[in-house]
PDB file of N, CA and C in Angstrom:
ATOM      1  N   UNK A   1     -18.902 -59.310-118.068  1.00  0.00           N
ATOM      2  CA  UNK A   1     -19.786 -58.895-119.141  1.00  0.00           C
ATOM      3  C   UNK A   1     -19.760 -57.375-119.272  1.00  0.00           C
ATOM      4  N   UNK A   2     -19.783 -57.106-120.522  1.00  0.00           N
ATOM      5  CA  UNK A   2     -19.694 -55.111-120.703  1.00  0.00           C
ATOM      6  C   UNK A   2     -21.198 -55.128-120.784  1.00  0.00           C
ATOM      7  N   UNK A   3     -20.912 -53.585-119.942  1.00  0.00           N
ATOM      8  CA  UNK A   3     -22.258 -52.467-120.302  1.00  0.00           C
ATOM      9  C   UNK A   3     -22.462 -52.425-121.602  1.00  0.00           C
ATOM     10  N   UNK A   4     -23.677 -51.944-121.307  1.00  0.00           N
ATOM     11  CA  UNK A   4     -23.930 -50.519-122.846  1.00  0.00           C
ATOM     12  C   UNK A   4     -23.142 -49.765-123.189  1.00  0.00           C
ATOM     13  N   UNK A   5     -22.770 -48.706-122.033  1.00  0.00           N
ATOM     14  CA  UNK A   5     -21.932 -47.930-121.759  1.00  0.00           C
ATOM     15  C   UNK A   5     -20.538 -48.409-122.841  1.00  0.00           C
ATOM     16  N   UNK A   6     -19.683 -49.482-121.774  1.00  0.00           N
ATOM     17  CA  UNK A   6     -18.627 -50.195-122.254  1.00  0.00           C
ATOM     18  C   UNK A   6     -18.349 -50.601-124.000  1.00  0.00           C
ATOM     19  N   UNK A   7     -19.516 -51.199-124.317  1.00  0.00           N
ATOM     20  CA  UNK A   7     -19.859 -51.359-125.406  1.00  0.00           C
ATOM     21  C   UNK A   7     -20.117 -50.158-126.688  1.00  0.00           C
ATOM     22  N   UNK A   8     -20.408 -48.901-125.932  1.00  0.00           N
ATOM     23  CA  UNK A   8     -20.879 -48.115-126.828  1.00  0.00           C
ATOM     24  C   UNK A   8     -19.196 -47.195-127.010  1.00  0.00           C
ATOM     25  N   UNK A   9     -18.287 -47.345-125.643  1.00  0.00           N
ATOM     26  CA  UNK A   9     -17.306 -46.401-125.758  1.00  0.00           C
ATOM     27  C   UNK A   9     -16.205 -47.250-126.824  1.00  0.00           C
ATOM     28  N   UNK A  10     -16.425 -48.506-126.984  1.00  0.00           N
ATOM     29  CA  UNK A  10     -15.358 -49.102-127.038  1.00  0.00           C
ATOM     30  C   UNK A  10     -15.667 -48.916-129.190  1.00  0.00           C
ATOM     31  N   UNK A  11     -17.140 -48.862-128.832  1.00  0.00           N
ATOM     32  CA  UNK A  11     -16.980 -48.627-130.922  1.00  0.00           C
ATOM     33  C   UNK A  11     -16.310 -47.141-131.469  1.00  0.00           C
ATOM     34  N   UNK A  12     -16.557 -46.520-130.390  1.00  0.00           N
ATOM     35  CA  UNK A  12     -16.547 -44.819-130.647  1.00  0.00           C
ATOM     36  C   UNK A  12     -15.196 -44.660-130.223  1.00  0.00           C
ATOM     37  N   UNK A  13     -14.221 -45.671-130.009  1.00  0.00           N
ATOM     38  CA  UNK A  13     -12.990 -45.739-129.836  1.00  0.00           C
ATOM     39  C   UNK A  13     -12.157 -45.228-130.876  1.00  0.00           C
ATOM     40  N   UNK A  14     -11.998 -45.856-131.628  1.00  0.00           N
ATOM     41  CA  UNK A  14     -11.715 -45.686-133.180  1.00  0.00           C
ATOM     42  C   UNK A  14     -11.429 -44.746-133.923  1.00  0.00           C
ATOM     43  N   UNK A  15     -12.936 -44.195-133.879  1.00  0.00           N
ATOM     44  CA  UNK A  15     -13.123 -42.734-134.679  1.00  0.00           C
ATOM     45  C   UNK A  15     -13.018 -41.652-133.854  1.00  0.00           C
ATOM     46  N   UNK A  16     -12.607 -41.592-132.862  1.00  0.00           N
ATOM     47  CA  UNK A  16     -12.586 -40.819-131.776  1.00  0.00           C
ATOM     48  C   UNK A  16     -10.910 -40.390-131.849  1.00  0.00           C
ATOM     49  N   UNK A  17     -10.004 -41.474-131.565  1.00  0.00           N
ATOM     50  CA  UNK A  17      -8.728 -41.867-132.065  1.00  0.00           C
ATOM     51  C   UNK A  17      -7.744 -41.143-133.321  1.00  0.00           C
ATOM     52  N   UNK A  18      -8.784 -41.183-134.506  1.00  0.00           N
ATOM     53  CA  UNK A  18      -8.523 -41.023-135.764  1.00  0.00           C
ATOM     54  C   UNK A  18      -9.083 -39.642-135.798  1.00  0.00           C
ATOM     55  N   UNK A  19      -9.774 -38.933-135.295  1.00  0.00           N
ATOM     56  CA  UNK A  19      -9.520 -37.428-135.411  1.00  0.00           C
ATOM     57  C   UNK A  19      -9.210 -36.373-134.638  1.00  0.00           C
ATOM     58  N   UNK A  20      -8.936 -37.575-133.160  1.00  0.00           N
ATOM     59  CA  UNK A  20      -7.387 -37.043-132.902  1.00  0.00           C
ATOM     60  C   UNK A  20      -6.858 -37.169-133.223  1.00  0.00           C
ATOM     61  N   UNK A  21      -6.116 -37.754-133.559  1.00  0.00           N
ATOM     62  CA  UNK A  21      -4.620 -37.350-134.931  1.00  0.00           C
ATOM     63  C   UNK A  21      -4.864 -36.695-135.828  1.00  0.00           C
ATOM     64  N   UNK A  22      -6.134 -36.485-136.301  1.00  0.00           N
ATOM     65  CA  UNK A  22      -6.383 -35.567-137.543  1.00  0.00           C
ATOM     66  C   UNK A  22      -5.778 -34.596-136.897  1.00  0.00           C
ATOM     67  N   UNK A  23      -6.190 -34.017-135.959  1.00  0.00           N
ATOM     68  CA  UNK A  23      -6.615 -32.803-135.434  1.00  0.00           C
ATOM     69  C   UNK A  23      -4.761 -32.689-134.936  1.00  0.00           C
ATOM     70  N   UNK A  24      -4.428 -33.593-134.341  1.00  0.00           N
ATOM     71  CA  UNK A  24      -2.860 -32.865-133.884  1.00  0.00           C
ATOM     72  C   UNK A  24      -2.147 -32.684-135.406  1.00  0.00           C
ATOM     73  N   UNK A  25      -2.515 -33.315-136.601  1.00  0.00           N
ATOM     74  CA  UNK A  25      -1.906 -33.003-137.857  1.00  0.00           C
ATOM     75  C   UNK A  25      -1.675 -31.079-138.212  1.00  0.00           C
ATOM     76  N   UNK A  26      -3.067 -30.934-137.560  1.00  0.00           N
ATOM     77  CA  UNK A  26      -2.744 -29.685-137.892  1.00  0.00           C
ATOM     78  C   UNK A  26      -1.670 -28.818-137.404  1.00  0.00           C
ATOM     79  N   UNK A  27      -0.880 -28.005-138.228  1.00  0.00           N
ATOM     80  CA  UNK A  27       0.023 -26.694-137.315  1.00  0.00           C
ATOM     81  C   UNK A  27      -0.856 -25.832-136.272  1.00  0.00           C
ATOM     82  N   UNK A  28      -0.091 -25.379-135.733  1.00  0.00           N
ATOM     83  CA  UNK A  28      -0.449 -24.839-134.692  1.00  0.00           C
ATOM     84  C   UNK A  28      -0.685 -23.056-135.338  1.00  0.00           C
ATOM     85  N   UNK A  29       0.199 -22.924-136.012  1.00  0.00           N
ATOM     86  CA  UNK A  29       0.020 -21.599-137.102  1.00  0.00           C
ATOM     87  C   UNK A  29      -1.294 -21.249-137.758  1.00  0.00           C
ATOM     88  N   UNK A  30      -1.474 -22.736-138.380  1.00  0.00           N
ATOM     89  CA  UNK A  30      -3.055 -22.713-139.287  1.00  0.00           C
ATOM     90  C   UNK A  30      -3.694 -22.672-138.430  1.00  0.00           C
ATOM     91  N   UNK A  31      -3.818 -23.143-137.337  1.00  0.00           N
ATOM     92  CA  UNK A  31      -5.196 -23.428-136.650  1.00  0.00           C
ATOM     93  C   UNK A  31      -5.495 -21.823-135.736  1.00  0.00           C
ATOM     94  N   UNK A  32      -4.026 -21.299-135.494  1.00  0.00           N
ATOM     95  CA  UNK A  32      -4.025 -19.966-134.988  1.00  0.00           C
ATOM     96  C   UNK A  32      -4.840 -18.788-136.238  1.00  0.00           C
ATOM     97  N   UNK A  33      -4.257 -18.883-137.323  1.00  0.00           N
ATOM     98  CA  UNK A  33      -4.405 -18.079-138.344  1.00  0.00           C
ATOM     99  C   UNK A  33      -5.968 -18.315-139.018  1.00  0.00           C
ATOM    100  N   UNK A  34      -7.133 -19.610-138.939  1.00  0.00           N
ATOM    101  CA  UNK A  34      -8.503 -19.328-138.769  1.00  0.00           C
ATOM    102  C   UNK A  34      -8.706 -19.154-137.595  1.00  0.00           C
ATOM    103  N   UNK A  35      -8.779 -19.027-136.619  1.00  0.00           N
ATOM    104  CA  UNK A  35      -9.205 -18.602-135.660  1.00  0.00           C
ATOM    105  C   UNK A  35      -9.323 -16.932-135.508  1.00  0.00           C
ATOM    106  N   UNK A  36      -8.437 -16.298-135.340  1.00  0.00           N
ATOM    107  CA  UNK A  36      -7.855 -15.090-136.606  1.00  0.00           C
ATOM    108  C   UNK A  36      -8.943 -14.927-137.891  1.00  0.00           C
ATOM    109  N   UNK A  37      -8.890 -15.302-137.942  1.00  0.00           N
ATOM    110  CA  UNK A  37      -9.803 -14.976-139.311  1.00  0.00           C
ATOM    111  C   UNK A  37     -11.266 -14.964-139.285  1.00  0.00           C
ATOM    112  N   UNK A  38     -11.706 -15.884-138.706  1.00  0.00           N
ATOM    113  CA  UNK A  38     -13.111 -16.027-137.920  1.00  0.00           C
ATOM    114  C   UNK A  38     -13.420 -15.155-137.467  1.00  0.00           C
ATOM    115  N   UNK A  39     -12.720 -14.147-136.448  1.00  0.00           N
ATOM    116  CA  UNK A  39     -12.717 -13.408-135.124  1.00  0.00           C
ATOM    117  C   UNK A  39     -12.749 -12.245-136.119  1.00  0.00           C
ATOM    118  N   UNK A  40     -12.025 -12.075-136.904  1.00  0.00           N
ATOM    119  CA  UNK A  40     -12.352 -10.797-137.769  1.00  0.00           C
ATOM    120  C   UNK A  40     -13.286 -10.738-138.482  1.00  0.00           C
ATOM    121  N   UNK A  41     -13.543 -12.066-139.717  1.00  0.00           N
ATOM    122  CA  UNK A  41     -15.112 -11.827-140.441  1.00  0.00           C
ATOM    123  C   UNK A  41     -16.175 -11.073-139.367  1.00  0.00           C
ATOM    124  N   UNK A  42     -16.280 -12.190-138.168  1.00  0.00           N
ATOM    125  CA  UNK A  42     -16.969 -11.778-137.239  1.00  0.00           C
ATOM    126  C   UNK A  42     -16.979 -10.343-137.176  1.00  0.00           C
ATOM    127  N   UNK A  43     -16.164  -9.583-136.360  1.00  0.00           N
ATOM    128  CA  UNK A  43     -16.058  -8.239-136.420  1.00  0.00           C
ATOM    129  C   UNK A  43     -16.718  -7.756-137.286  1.00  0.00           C
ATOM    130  N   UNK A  44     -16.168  -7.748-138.758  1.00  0.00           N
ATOM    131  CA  UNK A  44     -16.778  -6.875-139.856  1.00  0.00           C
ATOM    132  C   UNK A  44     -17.880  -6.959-139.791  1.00  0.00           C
ATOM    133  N   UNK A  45     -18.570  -8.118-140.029  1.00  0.00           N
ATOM    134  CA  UNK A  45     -20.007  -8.584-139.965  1.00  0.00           C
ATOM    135  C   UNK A  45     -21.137  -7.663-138.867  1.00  0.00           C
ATOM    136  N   UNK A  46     -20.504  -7.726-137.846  1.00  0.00           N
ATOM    137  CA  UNK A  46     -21.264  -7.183-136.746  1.00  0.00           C
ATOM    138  C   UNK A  46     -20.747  -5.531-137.210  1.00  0.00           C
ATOM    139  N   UNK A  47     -19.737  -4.668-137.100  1.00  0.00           N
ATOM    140  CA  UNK A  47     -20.084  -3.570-137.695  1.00  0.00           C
ATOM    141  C   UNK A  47     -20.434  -2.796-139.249  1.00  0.00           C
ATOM    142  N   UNK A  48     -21.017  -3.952-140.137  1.00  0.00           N
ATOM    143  CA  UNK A  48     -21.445  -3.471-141.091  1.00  0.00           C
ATOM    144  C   UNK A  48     -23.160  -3.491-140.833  1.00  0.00           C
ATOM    145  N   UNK A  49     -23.656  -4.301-139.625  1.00  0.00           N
ATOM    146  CA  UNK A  49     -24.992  -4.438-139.290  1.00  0.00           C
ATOM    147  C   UNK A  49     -25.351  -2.778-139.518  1.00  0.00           C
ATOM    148  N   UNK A  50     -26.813  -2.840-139.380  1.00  0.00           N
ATOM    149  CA  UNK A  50     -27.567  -1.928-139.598  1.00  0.00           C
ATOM    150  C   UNK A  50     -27.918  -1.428-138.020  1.00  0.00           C
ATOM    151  N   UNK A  51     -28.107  -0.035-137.891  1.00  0.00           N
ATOM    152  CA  UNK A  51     -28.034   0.162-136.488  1.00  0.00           C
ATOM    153  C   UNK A  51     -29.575   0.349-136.087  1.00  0.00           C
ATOM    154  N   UNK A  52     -30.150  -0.031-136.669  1.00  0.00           N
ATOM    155  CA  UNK A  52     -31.515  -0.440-135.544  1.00  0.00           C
ATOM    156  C   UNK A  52     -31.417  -2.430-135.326  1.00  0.00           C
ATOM    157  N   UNK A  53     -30.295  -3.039-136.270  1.00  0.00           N
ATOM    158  CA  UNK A  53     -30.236  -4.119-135.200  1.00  0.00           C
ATOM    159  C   UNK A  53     -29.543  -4.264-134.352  1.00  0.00           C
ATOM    160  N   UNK A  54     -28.590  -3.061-134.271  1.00  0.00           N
ATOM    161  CA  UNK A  54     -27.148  -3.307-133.283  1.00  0.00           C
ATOM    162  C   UNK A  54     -27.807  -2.030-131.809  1.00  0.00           C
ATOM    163  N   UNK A  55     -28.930  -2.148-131.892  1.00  0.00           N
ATOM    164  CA  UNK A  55     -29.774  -1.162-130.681  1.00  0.00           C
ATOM    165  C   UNK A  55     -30.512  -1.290-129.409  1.00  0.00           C
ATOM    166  N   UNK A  56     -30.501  -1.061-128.499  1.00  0.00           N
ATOM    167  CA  UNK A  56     -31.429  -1.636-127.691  1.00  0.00           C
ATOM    168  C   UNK A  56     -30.723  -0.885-126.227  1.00  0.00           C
ATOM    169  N   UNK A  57     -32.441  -1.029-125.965  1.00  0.00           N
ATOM    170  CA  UNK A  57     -32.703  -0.227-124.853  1.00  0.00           C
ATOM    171  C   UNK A  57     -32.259  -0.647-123.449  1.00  0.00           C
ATOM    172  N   UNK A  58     -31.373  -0.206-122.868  1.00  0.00           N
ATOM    173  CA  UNK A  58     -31.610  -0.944-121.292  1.00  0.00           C
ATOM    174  C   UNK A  58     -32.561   0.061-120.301  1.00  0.00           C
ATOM    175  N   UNK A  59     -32.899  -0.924-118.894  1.00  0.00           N
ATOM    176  CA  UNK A  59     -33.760  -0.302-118.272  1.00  0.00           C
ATOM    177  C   UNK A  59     -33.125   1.370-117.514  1.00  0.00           C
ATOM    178  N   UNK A  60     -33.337   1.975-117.038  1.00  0.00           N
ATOM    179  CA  UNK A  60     -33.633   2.969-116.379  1.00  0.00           C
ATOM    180  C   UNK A  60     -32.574   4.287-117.294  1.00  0.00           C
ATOM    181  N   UNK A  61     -32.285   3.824-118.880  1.00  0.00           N
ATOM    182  CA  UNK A  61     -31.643   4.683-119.964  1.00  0.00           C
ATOM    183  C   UNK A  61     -32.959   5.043-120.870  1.00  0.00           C
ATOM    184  N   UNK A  62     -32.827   6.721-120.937  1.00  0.00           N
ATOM    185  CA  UNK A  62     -34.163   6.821-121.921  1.00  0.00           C
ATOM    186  C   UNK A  62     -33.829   6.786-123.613  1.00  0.00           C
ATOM    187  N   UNK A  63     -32.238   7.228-123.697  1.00  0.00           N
ATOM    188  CA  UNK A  63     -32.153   6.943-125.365  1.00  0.00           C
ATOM    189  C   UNK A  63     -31.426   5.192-125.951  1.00  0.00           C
ATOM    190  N   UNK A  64     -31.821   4.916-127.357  1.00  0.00           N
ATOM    191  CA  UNK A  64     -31.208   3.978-126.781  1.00  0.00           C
ATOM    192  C   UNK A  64     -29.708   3.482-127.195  1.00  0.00           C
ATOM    193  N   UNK A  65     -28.724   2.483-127.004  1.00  0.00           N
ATOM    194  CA  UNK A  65     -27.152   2.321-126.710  1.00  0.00           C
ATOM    195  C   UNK A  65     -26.927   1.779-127.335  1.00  0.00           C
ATOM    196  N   UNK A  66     -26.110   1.596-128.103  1.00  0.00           N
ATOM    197  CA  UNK A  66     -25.371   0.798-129.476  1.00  0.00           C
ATOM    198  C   UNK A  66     -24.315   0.099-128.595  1.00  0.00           C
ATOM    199  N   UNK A  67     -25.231  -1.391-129.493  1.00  0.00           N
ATOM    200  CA  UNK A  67     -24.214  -2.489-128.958  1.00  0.00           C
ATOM    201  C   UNK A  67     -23.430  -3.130-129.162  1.00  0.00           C
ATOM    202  N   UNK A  68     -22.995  -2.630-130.537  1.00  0.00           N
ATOM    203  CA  UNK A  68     -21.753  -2.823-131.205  1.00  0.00           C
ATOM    204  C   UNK A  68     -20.102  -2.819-130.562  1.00  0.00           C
ATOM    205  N   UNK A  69     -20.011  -1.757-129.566  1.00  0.00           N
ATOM    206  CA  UNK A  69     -18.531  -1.752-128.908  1.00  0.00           C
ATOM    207  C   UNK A  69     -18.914  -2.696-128.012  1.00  0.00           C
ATOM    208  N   UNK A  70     -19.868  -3.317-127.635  1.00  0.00           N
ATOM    209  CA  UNK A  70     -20.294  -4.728-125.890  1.00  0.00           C
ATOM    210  C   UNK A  70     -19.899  -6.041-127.134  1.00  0.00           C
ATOM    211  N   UNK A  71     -19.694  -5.897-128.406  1.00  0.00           N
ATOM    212  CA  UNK A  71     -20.174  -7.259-129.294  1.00  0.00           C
ATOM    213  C   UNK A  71     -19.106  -7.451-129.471  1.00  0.00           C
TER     214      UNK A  71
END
């Protein structure tokens, strides 16, 4: 007799299956080239911030450190 468990892996079989293969469909180029692209919006995003949100104080520093080059 199956588990729950057994029972629950064996529906999620399927669709589990089917986007793996989605997913190996992709090139390896495209999937390089958003990743890439992500990583840069990102970037911009974070240095177009405004610098009292990119600020903050650590302890025993009295001015405070832009955290933009740590991001």
């Amino acid at each position: 007799m199956q588990t729950l468990a057994d029972f629950i892996a064996s529906i999620l079989r399927g669709p589990g299956l089917w986007l793996r293969e989605l997913s190996l469909a992709i090139p390896m180029s495209v999937a390089r080239g958003f990743f890439l692209l992500y990583f840069f919006i990102l970037l911009i995003w974070v240095l177009r911030m405004k610098k009292s949100a990119t600020s903050g104080e650590l302890s025993g520093i009295s001015k405070p450190v832009d955290l933009r080059p740590y991001a």
